[in-house]
Protein backbone atom coordinates (compact mmCIF):
# COMPACT_ATOMS: atom_id res chain seq x y z
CA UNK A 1 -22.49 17.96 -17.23
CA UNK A 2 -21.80 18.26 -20.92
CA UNK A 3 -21.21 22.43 -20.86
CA UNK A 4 -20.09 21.94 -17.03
CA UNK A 5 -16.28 21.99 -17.94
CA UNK A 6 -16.46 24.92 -19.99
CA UNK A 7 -16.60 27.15 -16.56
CA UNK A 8 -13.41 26.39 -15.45
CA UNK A 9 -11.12 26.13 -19.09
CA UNK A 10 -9.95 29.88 -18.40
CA UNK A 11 -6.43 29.09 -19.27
CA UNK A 12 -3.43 26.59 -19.41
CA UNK A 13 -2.24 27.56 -15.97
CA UNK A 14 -5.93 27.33 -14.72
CA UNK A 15 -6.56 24.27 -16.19
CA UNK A 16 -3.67 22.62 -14.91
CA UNK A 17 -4.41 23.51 -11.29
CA UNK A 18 -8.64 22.44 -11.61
CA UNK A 19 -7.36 19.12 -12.70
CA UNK A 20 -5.11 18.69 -9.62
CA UNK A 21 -7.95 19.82 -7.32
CA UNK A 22 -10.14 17.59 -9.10
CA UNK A 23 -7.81 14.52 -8.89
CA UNK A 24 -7.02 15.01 -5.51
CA UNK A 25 -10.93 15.57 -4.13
CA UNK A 26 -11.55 12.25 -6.37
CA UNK A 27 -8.83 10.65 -4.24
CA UNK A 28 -10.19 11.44 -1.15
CA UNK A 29 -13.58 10.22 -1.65
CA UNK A 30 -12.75 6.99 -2.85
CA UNK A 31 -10.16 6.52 0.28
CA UNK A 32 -11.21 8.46 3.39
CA UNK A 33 -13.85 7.83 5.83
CA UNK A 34 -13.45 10.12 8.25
CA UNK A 35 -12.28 6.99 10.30
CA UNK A 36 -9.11 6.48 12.25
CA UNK A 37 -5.98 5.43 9.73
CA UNK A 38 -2.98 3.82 10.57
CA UNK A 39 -1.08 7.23 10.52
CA UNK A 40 -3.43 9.88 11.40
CA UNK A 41 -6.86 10.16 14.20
CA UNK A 42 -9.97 9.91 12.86
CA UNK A 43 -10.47 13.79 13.45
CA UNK A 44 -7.74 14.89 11.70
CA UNK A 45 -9.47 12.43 9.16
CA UNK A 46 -12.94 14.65 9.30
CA UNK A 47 -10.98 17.91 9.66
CA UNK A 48 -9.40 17.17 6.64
CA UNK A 49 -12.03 15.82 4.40
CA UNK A 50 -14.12 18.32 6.11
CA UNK A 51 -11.92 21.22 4.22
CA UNK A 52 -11.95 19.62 0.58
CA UNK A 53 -15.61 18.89 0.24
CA UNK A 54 -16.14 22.71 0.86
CA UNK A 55 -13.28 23.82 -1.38
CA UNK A 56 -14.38 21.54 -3.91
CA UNK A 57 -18.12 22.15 -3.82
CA UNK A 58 -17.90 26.20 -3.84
CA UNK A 59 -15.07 26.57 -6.32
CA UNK A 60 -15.82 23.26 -8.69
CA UNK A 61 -19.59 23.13 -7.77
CA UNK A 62 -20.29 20.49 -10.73
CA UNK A 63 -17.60 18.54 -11.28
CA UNK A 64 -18.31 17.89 -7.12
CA UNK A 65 -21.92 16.81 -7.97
CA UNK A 66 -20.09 14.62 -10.92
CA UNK A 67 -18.07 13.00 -8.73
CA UNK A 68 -21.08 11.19 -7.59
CA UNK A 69 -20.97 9.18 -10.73
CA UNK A 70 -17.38 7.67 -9.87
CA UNK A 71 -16.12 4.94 -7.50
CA UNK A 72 -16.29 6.97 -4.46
CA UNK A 73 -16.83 5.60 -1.16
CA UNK A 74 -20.61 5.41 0.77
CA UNK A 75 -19.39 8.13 3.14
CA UNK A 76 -18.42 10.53 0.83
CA UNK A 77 -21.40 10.06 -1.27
CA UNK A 78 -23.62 10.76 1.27
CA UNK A 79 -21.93 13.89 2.33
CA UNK A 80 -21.83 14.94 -1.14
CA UNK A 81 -25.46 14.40 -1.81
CA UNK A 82 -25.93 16.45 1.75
CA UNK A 83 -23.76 19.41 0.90
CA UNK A 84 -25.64 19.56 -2.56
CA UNK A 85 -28.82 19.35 -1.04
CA UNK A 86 -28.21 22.24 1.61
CA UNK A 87 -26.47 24.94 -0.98
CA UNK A 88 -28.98 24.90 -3.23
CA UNK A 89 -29.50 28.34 -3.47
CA UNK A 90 -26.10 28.56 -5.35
CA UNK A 91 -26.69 26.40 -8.41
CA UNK A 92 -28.82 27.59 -11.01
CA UNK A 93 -31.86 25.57 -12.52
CA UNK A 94 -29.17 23.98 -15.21
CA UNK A 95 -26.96 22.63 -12.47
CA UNK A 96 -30.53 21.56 -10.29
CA UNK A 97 -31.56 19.62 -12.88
CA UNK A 98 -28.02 17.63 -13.15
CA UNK A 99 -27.95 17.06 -9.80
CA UNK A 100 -30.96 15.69 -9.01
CA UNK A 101 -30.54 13.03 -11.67
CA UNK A 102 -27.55 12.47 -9.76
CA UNK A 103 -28.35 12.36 -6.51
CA UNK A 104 -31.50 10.13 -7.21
CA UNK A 105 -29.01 7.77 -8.91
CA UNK A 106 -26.76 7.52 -5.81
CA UNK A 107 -29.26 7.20 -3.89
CA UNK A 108 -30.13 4.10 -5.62
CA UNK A 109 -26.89 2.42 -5.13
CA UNK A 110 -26.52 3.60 -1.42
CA UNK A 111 -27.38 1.11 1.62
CA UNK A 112 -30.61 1.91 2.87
CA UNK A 113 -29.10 2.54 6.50
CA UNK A 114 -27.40 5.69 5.43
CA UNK A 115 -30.01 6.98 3.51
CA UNK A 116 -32.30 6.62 6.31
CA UNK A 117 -29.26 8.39 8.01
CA UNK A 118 -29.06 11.21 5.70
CA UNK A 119 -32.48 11.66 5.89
CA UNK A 120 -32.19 12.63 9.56
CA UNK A 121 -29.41 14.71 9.43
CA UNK A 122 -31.16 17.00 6.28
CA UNK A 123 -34.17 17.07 8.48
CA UNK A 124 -31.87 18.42 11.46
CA UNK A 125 -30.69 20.83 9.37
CA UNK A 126 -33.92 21.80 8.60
CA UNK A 127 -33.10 21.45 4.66
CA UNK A 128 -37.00 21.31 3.62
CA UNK A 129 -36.59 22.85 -0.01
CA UNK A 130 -38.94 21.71 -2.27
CA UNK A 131 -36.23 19.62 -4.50
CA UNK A 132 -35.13 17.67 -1.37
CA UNK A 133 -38.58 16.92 -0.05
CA UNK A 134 -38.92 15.26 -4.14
CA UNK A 135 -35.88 13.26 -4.09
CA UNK A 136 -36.71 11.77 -0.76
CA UNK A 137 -40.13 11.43 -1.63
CA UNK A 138 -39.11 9.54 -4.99
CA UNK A 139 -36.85 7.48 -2.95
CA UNK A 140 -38.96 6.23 -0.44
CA UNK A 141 -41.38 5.44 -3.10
CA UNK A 142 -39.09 3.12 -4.89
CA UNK A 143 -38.36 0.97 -1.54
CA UNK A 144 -39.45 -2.74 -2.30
CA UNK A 145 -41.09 -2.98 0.98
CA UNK A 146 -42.32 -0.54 2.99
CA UNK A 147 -43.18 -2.64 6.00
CA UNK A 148 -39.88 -4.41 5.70
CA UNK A 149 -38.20 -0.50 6.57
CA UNK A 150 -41.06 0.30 9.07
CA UNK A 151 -39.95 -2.56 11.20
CA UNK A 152 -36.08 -2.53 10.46
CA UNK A 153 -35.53 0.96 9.93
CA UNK A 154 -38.58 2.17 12.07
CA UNK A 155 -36.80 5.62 13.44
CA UNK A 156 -35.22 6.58 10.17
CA UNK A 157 -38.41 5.88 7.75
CA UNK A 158 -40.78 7.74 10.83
CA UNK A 159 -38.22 10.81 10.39
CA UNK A 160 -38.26 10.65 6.56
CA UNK A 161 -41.86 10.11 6.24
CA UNK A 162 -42.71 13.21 8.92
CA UNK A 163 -40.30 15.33 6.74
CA UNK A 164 -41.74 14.87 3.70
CA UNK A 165 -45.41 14.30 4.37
CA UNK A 166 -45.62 11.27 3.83
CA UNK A 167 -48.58 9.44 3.55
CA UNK A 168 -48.95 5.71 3.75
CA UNK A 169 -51.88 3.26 2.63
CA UNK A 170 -52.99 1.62 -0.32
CA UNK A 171 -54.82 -1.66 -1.96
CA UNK A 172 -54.80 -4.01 0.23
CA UNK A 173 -52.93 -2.45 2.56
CA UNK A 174 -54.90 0.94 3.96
CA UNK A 175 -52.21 2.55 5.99
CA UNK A 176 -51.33 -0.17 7.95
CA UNK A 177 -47.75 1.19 7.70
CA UNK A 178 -48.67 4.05 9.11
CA UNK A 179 -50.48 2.95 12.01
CA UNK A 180 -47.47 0.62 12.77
CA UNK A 181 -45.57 3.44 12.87
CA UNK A 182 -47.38 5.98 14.28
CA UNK A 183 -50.02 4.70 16.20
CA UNK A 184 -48.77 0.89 17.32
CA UNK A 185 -51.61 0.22 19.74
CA UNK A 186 -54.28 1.14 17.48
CA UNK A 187 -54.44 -2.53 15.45
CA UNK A 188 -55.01 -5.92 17.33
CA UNK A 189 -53.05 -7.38 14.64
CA UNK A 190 -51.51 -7.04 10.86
CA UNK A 191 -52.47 -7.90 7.95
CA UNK A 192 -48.31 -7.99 6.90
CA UNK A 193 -46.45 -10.91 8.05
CA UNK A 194 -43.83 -9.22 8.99
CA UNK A 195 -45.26 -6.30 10.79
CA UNK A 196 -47.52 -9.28 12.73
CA UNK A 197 -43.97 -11.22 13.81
CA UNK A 198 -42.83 -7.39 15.27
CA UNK A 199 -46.05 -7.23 17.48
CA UNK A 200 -46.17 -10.95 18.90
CA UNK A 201 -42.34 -10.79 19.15
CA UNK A 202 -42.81 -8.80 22.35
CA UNK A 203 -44.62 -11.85 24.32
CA UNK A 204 -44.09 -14.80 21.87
CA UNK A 205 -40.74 -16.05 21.43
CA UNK A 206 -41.68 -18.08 18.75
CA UNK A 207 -42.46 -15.03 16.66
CA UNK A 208 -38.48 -14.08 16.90
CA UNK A 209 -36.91 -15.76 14.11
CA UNK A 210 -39.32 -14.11 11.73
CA UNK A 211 -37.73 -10.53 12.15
CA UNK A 212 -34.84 -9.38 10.48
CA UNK A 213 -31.94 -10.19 12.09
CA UNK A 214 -30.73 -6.73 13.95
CA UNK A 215 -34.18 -6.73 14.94
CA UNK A 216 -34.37 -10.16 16.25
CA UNK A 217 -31.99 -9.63 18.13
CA UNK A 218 -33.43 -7.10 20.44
CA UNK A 219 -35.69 -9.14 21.71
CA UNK A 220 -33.78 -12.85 21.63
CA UNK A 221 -31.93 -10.51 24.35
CA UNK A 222 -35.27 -9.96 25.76
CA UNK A 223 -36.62 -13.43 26.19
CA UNK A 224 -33.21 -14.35 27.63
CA UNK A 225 -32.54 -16.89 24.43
CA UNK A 226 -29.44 -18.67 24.47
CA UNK A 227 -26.84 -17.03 21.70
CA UNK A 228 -26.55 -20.23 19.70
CA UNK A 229 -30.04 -21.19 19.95
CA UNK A 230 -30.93 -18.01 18.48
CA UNK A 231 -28.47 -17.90 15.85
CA UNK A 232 -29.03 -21.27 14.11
CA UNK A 233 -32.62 -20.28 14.32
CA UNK A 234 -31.71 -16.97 12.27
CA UNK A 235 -29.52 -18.59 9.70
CA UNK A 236 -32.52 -18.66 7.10
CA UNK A 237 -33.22 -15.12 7.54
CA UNK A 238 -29.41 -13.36 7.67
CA UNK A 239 -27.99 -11.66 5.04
CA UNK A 240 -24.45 -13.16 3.67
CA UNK A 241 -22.46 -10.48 5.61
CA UNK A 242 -24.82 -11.40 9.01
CA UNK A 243 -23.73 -15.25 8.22
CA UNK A 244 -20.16 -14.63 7.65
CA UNK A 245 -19.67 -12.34 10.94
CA UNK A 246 -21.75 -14.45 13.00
CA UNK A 247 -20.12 -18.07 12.04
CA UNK A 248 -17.61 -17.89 14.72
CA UNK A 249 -20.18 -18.03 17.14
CA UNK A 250 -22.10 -20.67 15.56
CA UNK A 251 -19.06 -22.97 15.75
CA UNK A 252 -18.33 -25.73 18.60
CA UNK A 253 -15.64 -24.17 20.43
CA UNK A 254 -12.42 -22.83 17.90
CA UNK A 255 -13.39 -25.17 15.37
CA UNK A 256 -14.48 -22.70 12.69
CA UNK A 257 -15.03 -24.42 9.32
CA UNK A 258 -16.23 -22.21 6.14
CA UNK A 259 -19.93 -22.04 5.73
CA UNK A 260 -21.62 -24.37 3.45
CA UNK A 261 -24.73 -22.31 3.48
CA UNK A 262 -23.36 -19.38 1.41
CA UNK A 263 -21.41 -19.55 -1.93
CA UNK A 264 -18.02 -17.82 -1.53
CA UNK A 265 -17.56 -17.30 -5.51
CA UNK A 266 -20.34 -15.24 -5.62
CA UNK A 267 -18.93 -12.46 -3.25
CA UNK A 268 -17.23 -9.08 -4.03
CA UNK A 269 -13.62 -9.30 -4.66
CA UNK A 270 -12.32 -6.96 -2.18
CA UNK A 271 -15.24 -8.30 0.74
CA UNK A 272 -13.82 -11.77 0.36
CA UNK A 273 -10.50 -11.09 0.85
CA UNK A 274 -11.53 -8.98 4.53
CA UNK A 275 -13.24 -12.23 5.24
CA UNK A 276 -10.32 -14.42 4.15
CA UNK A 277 -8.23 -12.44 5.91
CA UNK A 278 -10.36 -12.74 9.33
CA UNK A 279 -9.74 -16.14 9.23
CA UNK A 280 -6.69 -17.70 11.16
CA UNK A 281 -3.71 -19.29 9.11
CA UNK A 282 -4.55 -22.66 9.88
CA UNK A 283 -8.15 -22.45 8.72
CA UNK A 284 -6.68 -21.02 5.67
CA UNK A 285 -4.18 -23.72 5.02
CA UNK A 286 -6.85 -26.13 5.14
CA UNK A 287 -8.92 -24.60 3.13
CA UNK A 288 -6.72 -23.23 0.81
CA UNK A 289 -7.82 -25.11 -2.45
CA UNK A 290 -11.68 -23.52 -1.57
CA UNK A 291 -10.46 -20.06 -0.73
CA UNK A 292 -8.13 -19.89 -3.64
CA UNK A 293 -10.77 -20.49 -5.86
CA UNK A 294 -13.22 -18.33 -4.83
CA UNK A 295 -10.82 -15.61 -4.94
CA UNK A 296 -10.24 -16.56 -8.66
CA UNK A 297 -13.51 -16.51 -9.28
CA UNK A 298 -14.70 -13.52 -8.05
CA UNK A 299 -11.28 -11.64 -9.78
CA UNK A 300 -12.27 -13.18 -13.20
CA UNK A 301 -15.86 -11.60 -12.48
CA UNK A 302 -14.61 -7.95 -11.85
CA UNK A 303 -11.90 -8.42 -14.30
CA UNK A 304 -14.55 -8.79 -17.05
CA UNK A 305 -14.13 -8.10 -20.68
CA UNK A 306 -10.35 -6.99 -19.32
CA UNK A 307 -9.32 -9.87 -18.36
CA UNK A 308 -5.93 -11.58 -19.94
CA UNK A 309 -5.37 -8.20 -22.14
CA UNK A 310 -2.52 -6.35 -19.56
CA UNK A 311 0.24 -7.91 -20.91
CA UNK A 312 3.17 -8.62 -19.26
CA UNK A 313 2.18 -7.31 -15.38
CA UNK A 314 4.46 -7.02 -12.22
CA UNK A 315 3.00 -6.13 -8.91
CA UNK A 316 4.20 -4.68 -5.81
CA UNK A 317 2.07 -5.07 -2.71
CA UNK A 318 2.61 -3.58 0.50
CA UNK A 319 1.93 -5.99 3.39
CA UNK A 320 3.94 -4.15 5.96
CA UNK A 321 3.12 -3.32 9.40
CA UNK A 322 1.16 -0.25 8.34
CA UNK A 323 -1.57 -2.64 6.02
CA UNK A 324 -2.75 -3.31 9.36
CA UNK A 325 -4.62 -0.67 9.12
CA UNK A 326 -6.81 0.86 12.27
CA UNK A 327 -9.34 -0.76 14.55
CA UNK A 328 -12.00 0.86 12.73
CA UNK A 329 -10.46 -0.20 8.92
CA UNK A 330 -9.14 -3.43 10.49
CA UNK A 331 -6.48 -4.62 7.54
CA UNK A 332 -8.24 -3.09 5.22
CA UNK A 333 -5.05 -1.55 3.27
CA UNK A 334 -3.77 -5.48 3.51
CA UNK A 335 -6.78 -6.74 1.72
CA UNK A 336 -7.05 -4.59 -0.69
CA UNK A 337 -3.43 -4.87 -1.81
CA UNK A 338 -4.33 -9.10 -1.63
CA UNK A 339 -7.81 -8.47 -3.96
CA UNK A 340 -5.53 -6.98 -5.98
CA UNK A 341 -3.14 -9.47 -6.43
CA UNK A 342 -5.79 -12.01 -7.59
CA UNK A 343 -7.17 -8.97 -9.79
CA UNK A 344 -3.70 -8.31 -11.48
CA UNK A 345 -3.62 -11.99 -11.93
CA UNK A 346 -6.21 -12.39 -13.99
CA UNK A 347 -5.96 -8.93 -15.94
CA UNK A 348 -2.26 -10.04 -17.41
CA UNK A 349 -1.47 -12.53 -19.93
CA UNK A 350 -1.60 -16.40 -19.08
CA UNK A 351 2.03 -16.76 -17.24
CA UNK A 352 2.84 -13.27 -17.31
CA UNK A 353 1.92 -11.82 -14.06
CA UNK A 354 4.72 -11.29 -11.19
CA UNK A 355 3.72 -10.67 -7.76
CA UNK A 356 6.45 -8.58 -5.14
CA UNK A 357 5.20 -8.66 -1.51
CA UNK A 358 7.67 -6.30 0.62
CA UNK A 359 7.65 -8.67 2.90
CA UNK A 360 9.64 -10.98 0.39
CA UNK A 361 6.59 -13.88 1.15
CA UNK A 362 5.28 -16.28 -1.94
CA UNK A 363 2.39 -17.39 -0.13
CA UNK A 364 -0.65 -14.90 -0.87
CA UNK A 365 -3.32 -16.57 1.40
CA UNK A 366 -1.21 -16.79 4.49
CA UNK A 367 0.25 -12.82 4.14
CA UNK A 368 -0.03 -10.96 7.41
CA UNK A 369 1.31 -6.95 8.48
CA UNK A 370 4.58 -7.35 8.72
CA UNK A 371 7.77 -5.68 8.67
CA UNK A 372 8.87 -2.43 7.58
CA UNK A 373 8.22 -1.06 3.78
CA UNK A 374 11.22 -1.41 1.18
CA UNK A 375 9.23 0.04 -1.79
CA UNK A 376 12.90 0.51 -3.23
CA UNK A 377 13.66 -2.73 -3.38
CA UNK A 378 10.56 -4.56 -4.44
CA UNK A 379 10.22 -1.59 -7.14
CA UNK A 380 13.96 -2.96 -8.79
CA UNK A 381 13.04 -6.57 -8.64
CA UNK A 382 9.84 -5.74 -10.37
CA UNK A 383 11.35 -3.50 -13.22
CA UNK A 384 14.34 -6.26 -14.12
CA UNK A 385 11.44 -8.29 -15.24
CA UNK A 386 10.87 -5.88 -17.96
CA UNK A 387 7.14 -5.67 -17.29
CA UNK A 388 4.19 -3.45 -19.84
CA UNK A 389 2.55 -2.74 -16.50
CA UNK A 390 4.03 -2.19 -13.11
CA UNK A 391 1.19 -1.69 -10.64
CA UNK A 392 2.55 -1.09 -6.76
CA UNK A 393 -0.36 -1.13 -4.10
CA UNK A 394 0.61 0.65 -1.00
CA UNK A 395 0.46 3.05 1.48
CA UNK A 396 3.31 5.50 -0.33
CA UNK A 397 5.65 5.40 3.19
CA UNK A 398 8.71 4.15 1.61
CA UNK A 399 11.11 3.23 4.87
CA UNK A 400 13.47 0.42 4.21
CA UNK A 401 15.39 2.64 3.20
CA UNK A 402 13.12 5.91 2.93
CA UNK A 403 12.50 7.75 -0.08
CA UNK A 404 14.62 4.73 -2.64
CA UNK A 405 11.39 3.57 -4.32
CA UNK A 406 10.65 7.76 -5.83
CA UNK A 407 14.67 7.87 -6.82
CA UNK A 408 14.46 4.72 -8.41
CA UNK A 409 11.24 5.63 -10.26
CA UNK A 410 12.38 8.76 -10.89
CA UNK A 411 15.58 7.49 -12.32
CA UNK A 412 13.42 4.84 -14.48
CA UNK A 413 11.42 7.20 -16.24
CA UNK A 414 14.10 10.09 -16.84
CA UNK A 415 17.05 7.70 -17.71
CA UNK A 416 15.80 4.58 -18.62
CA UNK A 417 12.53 4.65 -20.08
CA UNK A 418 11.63 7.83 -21.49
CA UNK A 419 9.54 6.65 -23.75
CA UNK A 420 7.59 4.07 -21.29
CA UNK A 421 7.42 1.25 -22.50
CA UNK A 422 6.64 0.35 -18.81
CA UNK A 423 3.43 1.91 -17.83
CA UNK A 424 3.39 2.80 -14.33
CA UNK A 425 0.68 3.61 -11.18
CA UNK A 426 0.41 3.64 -7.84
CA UNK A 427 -3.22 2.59 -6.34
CA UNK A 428 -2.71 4.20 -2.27
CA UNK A 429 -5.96 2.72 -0.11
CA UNK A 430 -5.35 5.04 2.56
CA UNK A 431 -5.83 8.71 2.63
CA UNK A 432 -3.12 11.02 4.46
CA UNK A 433 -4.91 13.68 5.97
CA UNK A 434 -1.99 16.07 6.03
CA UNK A 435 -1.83 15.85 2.86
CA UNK A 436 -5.38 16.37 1.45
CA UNK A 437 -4.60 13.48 -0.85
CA UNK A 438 -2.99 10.02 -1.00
CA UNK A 439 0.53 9.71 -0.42
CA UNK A 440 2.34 9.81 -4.15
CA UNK A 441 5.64 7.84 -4.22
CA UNK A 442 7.33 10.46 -7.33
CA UNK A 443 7.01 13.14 -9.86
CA UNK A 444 5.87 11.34 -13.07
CA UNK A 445 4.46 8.57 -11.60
CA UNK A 446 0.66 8.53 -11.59
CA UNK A 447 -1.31 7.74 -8.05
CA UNK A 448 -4.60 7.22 -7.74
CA UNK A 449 -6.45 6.12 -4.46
CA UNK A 450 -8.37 2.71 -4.20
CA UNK A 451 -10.97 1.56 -1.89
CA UNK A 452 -12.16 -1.43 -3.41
CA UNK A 453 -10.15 -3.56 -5.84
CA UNK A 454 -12.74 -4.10 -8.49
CA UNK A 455 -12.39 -0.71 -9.28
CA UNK A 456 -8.77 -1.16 -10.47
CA UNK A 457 -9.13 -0.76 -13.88
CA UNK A 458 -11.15 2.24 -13.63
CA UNK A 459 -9.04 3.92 -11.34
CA UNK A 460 -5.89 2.96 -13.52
CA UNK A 461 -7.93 5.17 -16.65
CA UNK A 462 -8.26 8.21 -13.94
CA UNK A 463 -4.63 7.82 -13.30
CA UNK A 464 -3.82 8.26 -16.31
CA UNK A 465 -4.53 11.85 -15.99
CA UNK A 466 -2.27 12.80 -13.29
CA UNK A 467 0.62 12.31 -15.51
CA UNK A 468 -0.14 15.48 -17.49
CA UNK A 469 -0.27 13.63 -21.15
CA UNK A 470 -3.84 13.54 -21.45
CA UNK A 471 -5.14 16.91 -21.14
CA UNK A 472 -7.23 18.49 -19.36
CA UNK A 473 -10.04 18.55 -21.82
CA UNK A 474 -10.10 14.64 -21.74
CA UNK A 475 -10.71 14.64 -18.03
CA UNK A 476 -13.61 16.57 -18.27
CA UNK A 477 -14.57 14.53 -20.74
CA UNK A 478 -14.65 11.80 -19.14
CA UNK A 479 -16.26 12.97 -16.25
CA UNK A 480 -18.89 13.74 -18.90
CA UNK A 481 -19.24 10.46 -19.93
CA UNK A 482 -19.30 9.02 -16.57
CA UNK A 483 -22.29 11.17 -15.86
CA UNK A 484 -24.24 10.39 -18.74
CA UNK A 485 -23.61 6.62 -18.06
CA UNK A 486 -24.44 7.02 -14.39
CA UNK A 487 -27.59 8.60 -14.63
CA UNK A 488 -28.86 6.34 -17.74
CA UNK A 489 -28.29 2.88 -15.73
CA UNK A 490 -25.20 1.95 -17.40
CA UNK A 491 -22.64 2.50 -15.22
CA UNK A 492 -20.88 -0.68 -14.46
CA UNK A 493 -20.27 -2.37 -10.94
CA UNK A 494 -22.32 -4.66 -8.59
CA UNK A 495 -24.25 -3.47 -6.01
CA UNK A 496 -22.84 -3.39 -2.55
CA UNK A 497 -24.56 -6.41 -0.08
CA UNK A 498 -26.92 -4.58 2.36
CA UNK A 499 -25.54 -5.13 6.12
């Protein structure tokens, strides 16, 4: 990436408008899913993201492979990786070599499920190049268990492994995998425990609660076991995720408690505030002292070596009607805007952080959609405070009344603070497909889009270069570094919890 930006510095006007279409394509693929928003169907969604990965990968070929190296989303990865992967012919060996390190990096991070995924769609594209039949070979080599994939990814990893040639066996193990996959009947039994549980599973209902549990629950179906039965008897062999979403139905009745088997604190930030938000306001209220703290907790954690060094902050978070979000992104927008409040929290000084719902509530752990959106408002309450940082998390549709919180901004930083001693950004969660970008609030004031609230204070440093004071040489820049970081291991950020 180091001699990638040098491509597309052809002049100021040139420069100006890369940057743009690089801000906005990073935008997108750390908001959009291709899934149903609040404000737009989930194929306008595709239709629209479908447009700026092609712009973006003919016209800005590496800085879209570089955008692999940022906090974009798992779908946008993927399709990233994919349109890399079939173009090949248009990069030269330079840009091959670049991508590959990044694409095998990604590939790293990404949940095995949509690997497996990709996998199958590059295989019904019949993309069988040399370089992709390598990365998915290396990839597939790295997995920690082969068995464990044979019997809980069976279709993807038989796909994969007839794609690349893939041949199984080894010490202690001489292609056991393979015949499990390929030719089940051929072994009375398995040497692998797990592989073993999968065969006896289909006549001994004792063998169940060995399997993973998307597996195991194929065939609990089968042996007609009783849903609770079943899922206490899974409980050792869930995932965190499979715990949390399956607790309702391990409760007596509507008497859902929080789990005592799994440690809240220990949770991502913006994942614990979807699951506090599942939860109904009187389990909340009851267990406000636990959920609090966990929330804390996990802020301080993706805070890190930020934390306390903000200053002065004020917040405004949207928890209109809109954060509702979609059936697909149920409340997402809402949850993100509530991570961040915790976040925020702990980034500012001891006793200097001021939080502005639009509903006008005080209560973080009991806020709901609600109510229309007077950014206006909330964005004058938050500025009489005098804050260094003024952080607003919302959707961008300003409506009570529309279009005030932009003239007030724009009033701000033209009359009132032109030299800023108020830094200001906008983190939007939700893409506008219309727009090929997140909804911006005003001229001047920097937006950036957010999927996950840990990734605040990254996201605030990308900002930074919307406003135009930075350069365009310092964005590349940074993508540069990025990059380098991303394909040595250093990169910063937990991995995601596998489903």
């Amino acid at each position: 990436m180091a001699t990638s930006t040098e491509t597309i510095r052809t002049g100021t006007g040139a420069d100006l408008v890369a940057a743009e279409d690089v801000l906005l394509f990073v935008n997108a693929a750390i908001t959009a899913t291709g899934q149903r928003e609040f404000r737009s169907t989930a194929y306008q969604q595709r239709l629209s993201l479908d447009f700026l990965h092609e712009y973006v990968r003919v016209n800005y070929r590496r800085v879209y492979a570089a955008a692999l190296a940022l906090d974009i989303n798992d779908h946008n990865a993927v399709r990233i990786v994919q349109g890399l992967l079939e173009s090949a012919a248009d990069a030269t060996a330079e840009e091959k070599r670049t991508e590959g390190r990044l694409i095998a990096a990604r590939l790293a991070k990404l949940p095995p499920q949509r690997v497996y995924r990709l996998f199958r769609v590059l295989r019904g594209a019949k993309v069988n190049n040399r370089r992709t039949r390598a990365i998915m070979r290396d990839w597939l080599a790295a997995r920690p268990d082969p068995a464990h994939d044979a019997v809980k990814y069976r279709a993807g990893l038989k796909t994969a492994a007839r794609h690349v040639h893939l041949r199984f066996g080894g010490p202690g193990e001489p292609g056991e995998t393979g015949d499990f996959l390929f030719r089940p009947g051929r072994r009375p039994r398995y040497r692998h425990q797990l592989l073993d549980a999968w065969r006896r599973a289909h006549y001994e209902q004792g063998a169940v609660d060995k399997l993973p549990f998307t597996v195991a629950e194929g065939f609990a179906a089968r042996h007609g076991m009783k849903r609770e039965v079943f899922l206490e008897r899974m409980v050792p062999r869930m995932t965190r995720l499979e715990r949390l979403r399956t607790q309702g139905q391990r409760s007596a009745g509507n008497d859902v408690r929080l789990p005592t088997d799994i440690d809240l604190t220990v949770m991502p930030l913006t994942r614990l505030a979807l699951y506090v938000l599942s939860l109904g306001f009187e389990v909340r209220g009851l267990h406000r002292k636990e959920l609090t703290h966990a929330l804390r907790t996990a802020a301080r954690r993706a805070a890190g070596p930020h934390a306390g060094s903000w200053g002065r902050v004020a917040a405004v978070l949207d928890d209109s009607y809109s954060s509702s979000g979609s059936g697909e992104k149920r409340r997402r927008p809402l949850a993100v805007a509530l991570a961040c409040h915790f976040l925020l929290e702990a980034l500012a000084a001891p006793g200097a952080y001021i939080p502005l719902w639009t509903s006008g509530g005080t209560d973080p752990l009991l806020v709901r959609p609600w109510g229309p959106t007077p950014l206006g408002t909330r964005v004058l309450d938050a500025l009489e405070h005098g804050p260094d940082r003024l952080v607003i998390v919302s959707d961008g549709w300003d409506n009570a009344p529309p279009g005030l919180a932009g003239e007030v901004l724009r009033v701000w930083r033209t009359r009132l603070d032109p030299d800023r001693r108020t830094a200001v950004v906008h983190m939007n969660p939700v893409y506008d497909a219309d727009g090929f970008d997140v909804r911006h609030l005003a001229q001047g004031v920097p937006t950036a889009g957010i999927r996950d609230a840990e990734d605040l204070p990254a996201l605030v440093e990308i900002a930074q270069f919307a406003e135009g004071r930075t350069g365009t040489a310092a964005l590349y820049a940074y993508l540069d570094r990025q990059v380098a970081r991303f394909v040595s291991g250093e990169k910063a950020g937990a991995h995601r919890e596998q489903a």
